[in-house]
C-alpha atoms as a PDB file:
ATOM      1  CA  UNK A   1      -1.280 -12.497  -1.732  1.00  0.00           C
ATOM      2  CA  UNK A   2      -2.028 -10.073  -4.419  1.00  0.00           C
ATOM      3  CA  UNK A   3       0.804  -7.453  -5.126  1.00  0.00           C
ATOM      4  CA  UNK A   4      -0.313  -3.720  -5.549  1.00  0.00           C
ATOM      5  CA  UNK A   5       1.514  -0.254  -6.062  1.00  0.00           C
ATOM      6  CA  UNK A   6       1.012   3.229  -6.221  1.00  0.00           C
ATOM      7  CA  UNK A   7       3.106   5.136  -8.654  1.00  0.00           C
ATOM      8  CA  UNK A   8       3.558   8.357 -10.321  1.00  0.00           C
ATOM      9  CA  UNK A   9       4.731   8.808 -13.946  1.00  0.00           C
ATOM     10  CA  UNK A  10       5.546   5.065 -14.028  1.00  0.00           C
ATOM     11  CA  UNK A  11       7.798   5.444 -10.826  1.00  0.00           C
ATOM     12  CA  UNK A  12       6.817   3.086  -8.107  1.00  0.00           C
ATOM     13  CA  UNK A  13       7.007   4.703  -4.850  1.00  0.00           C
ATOM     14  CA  UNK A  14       4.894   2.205  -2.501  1.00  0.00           C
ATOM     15  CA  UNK A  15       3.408  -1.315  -2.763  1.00  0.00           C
ATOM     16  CA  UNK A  16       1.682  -3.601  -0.478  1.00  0.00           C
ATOM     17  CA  UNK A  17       0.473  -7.129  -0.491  1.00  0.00           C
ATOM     18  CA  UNK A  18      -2.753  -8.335   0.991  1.00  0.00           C
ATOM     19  CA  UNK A  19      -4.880 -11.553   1.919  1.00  0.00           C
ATOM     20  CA  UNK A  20      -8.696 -10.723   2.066  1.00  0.00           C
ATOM     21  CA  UNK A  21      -9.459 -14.218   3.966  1.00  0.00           C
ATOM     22  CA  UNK A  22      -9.139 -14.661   7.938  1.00  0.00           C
ATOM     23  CA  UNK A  23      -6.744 -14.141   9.070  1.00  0.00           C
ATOM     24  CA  UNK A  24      -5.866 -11.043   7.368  1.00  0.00           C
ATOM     25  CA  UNK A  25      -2.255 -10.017   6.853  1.00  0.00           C
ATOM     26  CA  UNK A  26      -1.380  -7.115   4.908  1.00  0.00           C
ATOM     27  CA  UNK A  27       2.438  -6.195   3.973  1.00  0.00           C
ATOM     28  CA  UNK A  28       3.435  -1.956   3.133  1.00  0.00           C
ATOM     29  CA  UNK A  29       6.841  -1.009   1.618  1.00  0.00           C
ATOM     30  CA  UNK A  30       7.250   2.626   0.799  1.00  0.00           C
ATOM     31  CA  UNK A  31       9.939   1.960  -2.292  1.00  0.00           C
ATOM     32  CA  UNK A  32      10.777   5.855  -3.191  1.00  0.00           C
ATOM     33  CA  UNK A  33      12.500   7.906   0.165  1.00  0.00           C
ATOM     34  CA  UNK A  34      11.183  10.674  -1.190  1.00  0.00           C
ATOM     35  CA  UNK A  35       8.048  10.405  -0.628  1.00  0.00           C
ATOM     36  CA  UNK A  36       8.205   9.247   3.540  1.00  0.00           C
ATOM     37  CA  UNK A  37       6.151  12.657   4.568  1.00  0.00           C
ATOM     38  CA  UNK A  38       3.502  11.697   2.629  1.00  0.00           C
ATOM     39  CA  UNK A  39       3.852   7.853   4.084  1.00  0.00           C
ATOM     40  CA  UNK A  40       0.836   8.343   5.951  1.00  0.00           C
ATOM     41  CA  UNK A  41      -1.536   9.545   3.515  1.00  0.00           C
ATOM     42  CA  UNK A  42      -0.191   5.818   1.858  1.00  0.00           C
ATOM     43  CA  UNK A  43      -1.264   3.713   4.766  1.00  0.00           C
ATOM     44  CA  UNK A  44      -4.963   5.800   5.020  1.00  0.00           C
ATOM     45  CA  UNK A  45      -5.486   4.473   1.140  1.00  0.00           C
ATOM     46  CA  UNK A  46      -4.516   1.223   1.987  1.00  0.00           C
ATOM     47  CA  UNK A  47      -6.706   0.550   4.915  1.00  0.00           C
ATOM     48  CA  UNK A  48      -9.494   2.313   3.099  1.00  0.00           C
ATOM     49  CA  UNK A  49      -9.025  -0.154   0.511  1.00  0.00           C
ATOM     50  CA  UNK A  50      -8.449  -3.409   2.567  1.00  0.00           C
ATOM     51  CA  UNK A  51     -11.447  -2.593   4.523  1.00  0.00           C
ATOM     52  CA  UNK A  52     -13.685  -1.193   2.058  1.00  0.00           C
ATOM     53  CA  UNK A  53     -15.752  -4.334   1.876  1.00  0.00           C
END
């Protein structure tokens, strides 16, 4: 699995790792409390990317 993150002004605040091969597994970890009432938004971008292809 390939590690990614999102982050703002070098502060990580979620990351997720992913398999693109069957089957797919896909692990989210939102690292900064702060930012839970956005968590959503998080997840949306991650599908969006996982399933892009």
């Amino acid at each position: 699995m390939e590690l990614y993150t999102m982050n703002k002004e070098g502060i990580i605040f979620a990351e997720w790792d992913s398999t693109l091969s069957i089957p797919f597994k896909a692990y989210y970890e939102l690292k900064n409390e702060g930012y839970r009432e956005d968590e959503l938004v998080f997840l949306c971008v991650f599908h969006t990317y996982l399933h892009a292809g």
